[in-house]
PDB file of N, CA and C in Angstrom:
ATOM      1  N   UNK A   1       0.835  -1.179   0.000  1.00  0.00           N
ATOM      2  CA  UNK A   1       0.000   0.000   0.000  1.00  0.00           C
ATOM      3  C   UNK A   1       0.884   1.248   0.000  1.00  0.00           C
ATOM      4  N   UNK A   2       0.194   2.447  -0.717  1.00  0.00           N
ATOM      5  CA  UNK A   2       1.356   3.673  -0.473  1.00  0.00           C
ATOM      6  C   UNK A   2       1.598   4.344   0.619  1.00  0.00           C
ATOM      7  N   UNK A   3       2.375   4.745   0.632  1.00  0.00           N
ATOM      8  CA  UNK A   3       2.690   5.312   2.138  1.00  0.00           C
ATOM      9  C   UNK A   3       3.033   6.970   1.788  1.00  0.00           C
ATOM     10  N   UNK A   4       2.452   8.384   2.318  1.00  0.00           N
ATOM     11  CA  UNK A   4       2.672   9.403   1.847  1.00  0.00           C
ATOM     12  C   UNK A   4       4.418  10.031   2.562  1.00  0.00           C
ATOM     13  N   UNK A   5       4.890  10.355   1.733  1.00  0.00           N
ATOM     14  CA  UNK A   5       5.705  11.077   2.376  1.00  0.00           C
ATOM     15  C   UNK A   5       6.427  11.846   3.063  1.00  0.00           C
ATOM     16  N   UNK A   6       7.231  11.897   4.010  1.00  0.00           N
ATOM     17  CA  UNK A   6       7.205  12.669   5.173  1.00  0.00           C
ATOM     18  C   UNK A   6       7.057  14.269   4.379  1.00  0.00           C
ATOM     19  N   UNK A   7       6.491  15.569   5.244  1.00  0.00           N
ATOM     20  CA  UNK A   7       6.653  16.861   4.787  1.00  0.00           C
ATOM     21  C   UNK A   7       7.991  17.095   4.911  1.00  0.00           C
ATOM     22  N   UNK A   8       8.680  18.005   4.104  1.00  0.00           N
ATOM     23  CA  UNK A   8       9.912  18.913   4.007  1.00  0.00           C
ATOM     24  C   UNK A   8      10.008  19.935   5.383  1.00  0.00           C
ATOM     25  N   UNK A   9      11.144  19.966   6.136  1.00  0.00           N
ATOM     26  CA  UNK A   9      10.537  21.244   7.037  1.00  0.00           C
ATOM     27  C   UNK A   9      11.118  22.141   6.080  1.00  0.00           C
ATOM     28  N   UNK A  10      10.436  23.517   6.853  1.00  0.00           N
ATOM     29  CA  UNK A  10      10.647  24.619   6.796  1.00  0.00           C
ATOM     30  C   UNK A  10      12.528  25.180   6.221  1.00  0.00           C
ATOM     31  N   UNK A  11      13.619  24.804   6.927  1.00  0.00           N
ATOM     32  CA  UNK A  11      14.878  24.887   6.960  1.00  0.00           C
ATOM     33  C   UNK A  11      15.108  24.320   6.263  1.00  0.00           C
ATOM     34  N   UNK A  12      14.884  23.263   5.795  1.00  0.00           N
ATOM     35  CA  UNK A  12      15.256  22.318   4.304  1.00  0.00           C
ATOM     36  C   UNK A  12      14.966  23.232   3.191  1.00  0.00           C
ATOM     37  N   UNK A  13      13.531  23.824   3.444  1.00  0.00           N
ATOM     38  CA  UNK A  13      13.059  24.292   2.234  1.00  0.00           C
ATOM     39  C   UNK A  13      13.975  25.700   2.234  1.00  0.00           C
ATOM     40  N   UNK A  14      14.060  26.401   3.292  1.00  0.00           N
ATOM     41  CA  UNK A  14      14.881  27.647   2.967  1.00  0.00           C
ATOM     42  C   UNK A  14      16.569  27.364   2.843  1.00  0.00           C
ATOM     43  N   UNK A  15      17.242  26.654   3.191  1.00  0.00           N
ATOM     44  CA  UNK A  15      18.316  26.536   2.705  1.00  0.00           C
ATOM     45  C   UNK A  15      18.325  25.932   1.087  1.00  0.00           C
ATOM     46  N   UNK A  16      17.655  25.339   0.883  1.00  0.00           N
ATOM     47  CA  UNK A  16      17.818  24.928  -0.864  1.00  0.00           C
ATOM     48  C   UNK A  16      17.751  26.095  -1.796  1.00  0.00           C
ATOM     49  N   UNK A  17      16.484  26.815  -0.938  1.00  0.00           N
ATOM     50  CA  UNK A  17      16.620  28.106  -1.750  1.00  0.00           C
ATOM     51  C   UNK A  17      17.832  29.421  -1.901  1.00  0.00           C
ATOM     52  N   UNK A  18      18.148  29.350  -0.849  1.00  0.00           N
ATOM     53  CA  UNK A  18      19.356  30.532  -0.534  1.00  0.00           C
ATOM     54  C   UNK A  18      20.673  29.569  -1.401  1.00  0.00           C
ATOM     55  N   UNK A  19      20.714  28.793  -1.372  1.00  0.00           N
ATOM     56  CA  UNK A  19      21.592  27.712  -1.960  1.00  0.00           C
ATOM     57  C   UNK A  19      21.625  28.075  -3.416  1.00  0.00           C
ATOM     58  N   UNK A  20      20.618  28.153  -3.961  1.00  0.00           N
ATOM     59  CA  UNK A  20      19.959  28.555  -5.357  1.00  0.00           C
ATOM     60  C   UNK A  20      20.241  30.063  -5.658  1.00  0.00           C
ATOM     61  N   UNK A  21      20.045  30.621  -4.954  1.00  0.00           N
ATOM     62  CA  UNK A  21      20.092  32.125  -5.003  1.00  0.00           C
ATOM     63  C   UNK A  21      21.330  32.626  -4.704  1.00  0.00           C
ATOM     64  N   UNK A  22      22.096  31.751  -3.596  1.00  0.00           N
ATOM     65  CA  UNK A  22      24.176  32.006  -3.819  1.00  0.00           C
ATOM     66  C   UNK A  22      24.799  31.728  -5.038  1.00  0.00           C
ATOM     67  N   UNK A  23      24.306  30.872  -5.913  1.00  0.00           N
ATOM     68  CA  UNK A  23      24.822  30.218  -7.024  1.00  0.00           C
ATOM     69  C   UNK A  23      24.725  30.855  -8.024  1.00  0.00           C
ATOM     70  N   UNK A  24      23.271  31.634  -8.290  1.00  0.00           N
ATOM     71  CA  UNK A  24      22.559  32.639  -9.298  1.00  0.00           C
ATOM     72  C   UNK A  24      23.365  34.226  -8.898  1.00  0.00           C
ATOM     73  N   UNK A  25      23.412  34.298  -7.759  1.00  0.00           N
ATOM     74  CA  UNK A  25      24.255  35.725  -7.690  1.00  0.00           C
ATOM     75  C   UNK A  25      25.831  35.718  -8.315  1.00  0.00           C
ATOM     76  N   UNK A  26      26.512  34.328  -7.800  1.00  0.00           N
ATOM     77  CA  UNK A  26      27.518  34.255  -7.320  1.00  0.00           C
ATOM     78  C   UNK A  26      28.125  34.479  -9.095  1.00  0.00           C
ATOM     79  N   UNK A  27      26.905  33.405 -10.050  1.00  0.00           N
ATOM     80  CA  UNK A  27      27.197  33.400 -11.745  1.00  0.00           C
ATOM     81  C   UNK A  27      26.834  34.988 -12.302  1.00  0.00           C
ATOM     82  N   UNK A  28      25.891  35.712 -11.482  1.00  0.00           N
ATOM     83  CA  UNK A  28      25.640  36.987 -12.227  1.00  0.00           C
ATOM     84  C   UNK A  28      26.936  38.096 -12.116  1.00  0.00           C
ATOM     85  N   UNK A  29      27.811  37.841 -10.940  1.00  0.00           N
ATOM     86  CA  UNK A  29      28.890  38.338 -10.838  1.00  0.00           C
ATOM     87  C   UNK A  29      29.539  38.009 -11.396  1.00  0.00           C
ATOM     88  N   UNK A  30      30.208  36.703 -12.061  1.00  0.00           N
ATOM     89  CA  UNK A  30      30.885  36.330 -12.982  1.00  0.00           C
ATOM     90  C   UNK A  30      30.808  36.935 -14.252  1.00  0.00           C
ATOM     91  N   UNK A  31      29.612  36.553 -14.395  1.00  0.00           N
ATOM     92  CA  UNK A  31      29.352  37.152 -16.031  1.00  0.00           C
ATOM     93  C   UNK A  31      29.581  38.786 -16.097  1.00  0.00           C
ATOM     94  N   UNK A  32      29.254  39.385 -14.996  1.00  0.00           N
ATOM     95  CA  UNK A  32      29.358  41.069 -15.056  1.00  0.00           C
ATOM     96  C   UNK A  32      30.916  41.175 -15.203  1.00  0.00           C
ATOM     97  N   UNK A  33      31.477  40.375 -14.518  1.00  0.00           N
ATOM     98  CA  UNK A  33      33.059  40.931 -14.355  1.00  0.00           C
ATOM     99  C   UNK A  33      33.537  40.550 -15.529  1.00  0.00           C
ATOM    100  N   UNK A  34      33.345  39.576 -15.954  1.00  0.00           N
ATOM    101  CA  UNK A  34      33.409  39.452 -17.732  1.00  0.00           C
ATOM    102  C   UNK A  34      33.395  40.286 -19.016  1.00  0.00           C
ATOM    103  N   UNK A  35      32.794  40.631 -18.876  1.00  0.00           N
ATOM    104  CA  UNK A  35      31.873  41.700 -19.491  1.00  0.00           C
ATOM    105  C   UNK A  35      32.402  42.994 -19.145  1.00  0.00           C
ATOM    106  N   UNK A  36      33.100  43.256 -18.404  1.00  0.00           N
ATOM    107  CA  UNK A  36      33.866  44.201 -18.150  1.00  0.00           C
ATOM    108  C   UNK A  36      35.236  43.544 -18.455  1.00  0.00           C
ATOM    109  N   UNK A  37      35.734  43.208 -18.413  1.00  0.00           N
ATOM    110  CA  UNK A  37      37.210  42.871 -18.694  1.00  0.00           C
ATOM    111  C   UNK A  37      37.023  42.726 -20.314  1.00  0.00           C
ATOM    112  N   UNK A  38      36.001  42.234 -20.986  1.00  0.00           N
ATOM    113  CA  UNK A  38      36.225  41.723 -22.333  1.00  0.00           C
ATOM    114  C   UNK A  38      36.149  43.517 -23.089  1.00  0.00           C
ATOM    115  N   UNK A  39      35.302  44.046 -22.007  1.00  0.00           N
ATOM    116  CA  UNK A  39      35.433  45.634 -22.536  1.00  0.00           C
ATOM    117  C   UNK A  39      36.222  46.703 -22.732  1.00  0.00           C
ATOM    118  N   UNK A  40      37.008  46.244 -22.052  1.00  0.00           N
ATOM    119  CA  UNK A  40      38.797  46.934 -21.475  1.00  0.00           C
ATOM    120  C   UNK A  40      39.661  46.377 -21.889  1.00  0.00           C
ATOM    121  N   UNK A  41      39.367  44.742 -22.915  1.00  0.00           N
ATOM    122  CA  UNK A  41      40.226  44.652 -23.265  1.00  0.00           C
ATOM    123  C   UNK A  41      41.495  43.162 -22.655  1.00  0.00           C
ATOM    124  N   UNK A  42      40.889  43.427 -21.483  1.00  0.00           N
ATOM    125  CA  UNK A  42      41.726  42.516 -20.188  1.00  0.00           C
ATOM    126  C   UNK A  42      41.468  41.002 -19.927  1.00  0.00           C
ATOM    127  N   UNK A  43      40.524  40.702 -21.134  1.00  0.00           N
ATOM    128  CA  UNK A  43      39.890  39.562 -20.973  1.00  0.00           C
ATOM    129  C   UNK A  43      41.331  38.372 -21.294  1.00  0.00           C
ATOM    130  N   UNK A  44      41.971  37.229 -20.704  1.00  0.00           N
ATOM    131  CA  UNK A  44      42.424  36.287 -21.069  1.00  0.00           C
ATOM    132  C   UNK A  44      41.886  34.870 -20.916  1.00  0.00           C
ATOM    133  N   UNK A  45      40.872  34.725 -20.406  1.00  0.00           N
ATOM    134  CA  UNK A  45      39.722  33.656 -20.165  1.00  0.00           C
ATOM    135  C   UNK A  45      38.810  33.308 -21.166  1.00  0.00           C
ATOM    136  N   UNK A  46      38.487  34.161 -21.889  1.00  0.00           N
ATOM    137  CA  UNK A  46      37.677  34.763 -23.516  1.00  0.00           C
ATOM    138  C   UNK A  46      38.146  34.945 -24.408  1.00  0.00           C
ATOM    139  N   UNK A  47      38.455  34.300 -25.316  1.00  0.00           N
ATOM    140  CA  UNK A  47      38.333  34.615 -26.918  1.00  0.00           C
ATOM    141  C   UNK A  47      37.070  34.725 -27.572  1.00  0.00           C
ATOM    142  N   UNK A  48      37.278  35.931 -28.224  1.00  0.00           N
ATOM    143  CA  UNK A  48      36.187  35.933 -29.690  1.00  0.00           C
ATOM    144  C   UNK A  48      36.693  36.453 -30.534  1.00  0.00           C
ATOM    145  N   UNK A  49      36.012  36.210 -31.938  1.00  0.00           N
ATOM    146  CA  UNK A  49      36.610  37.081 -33.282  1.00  0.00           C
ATOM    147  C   UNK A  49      36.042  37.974 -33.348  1.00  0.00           C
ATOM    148  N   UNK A  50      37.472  38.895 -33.591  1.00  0.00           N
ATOM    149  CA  UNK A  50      36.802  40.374 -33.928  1.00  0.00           C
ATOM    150  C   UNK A  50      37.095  40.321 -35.895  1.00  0.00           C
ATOM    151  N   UNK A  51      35.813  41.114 -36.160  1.00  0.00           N
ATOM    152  CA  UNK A  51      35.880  41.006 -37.446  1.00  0.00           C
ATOM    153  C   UNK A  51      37.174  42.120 -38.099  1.00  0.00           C
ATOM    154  N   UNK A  52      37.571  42.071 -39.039  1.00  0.00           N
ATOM    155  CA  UNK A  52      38.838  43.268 -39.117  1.00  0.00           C
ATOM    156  C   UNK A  52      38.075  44.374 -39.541  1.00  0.00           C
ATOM    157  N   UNK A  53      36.601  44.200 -40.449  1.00  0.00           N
ATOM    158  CA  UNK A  53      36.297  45.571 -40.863  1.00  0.00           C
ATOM    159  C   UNK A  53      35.577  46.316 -39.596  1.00  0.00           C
ATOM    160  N   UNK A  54      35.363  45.639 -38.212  1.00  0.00           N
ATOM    161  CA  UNK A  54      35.226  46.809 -37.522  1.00  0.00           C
ATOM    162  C   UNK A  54      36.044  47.378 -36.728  1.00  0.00           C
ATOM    163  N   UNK A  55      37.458  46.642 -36.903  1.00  0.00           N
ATOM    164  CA  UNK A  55      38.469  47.361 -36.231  1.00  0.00           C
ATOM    165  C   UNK A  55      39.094  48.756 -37.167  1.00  0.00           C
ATOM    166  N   UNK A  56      38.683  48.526 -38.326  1.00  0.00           N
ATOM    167  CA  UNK A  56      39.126  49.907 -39.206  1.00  0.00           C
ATOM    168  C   UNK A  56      38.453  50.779 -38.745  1.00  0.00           C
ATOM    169  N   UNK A  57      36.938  50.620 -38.883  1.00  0.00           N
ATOM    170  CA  UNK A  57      36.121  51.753 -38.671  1.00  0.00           C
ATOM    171  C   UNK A  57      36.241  52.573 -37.564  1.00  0.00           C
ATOM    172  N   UNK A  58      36.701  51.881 -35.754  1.00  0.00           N
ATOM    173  CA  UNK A  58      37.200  52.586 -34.893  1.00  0.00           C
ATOM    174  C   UNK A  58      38.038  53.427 -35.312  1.00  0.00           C
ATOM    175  N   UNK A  59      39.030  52.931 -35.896  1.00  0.00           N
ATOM    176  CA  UNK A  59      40.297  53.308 -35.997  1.00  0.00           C
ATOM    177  C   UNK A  59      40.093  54.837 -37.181  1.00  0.00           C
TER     178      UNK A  59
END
């Protein structure tokens, strides 16, 4: 016969979440600091191609 499952407490449920939400901050900082370094230039973690005709046009 089935048997229902015990409830989750409360502290289970809020640590999974803050758990979730350290991880999501912790990647939104990553990506920002990224994103700044690839802007300045300083990026060595990142490659991308830059096309050459828009490096003329700065220039």
């Amino acid at each position: 016969m089935a048997v229902p499952k015990k409830k989750t407490s409360n502290g289970k449920r809020d640590q999974r979440k803050a758990t979730w939400k350290r991880k999501a901050a912790l990647q939104a900082q990553r990506a920002l600091s990224l994103g700044k370094s690839v802007l300045t230039g300083r990026s060595k973690g990142f490659y991308y191609p830059q096309d050459e005709d828009e490096t003329e046009e700065d220039a």
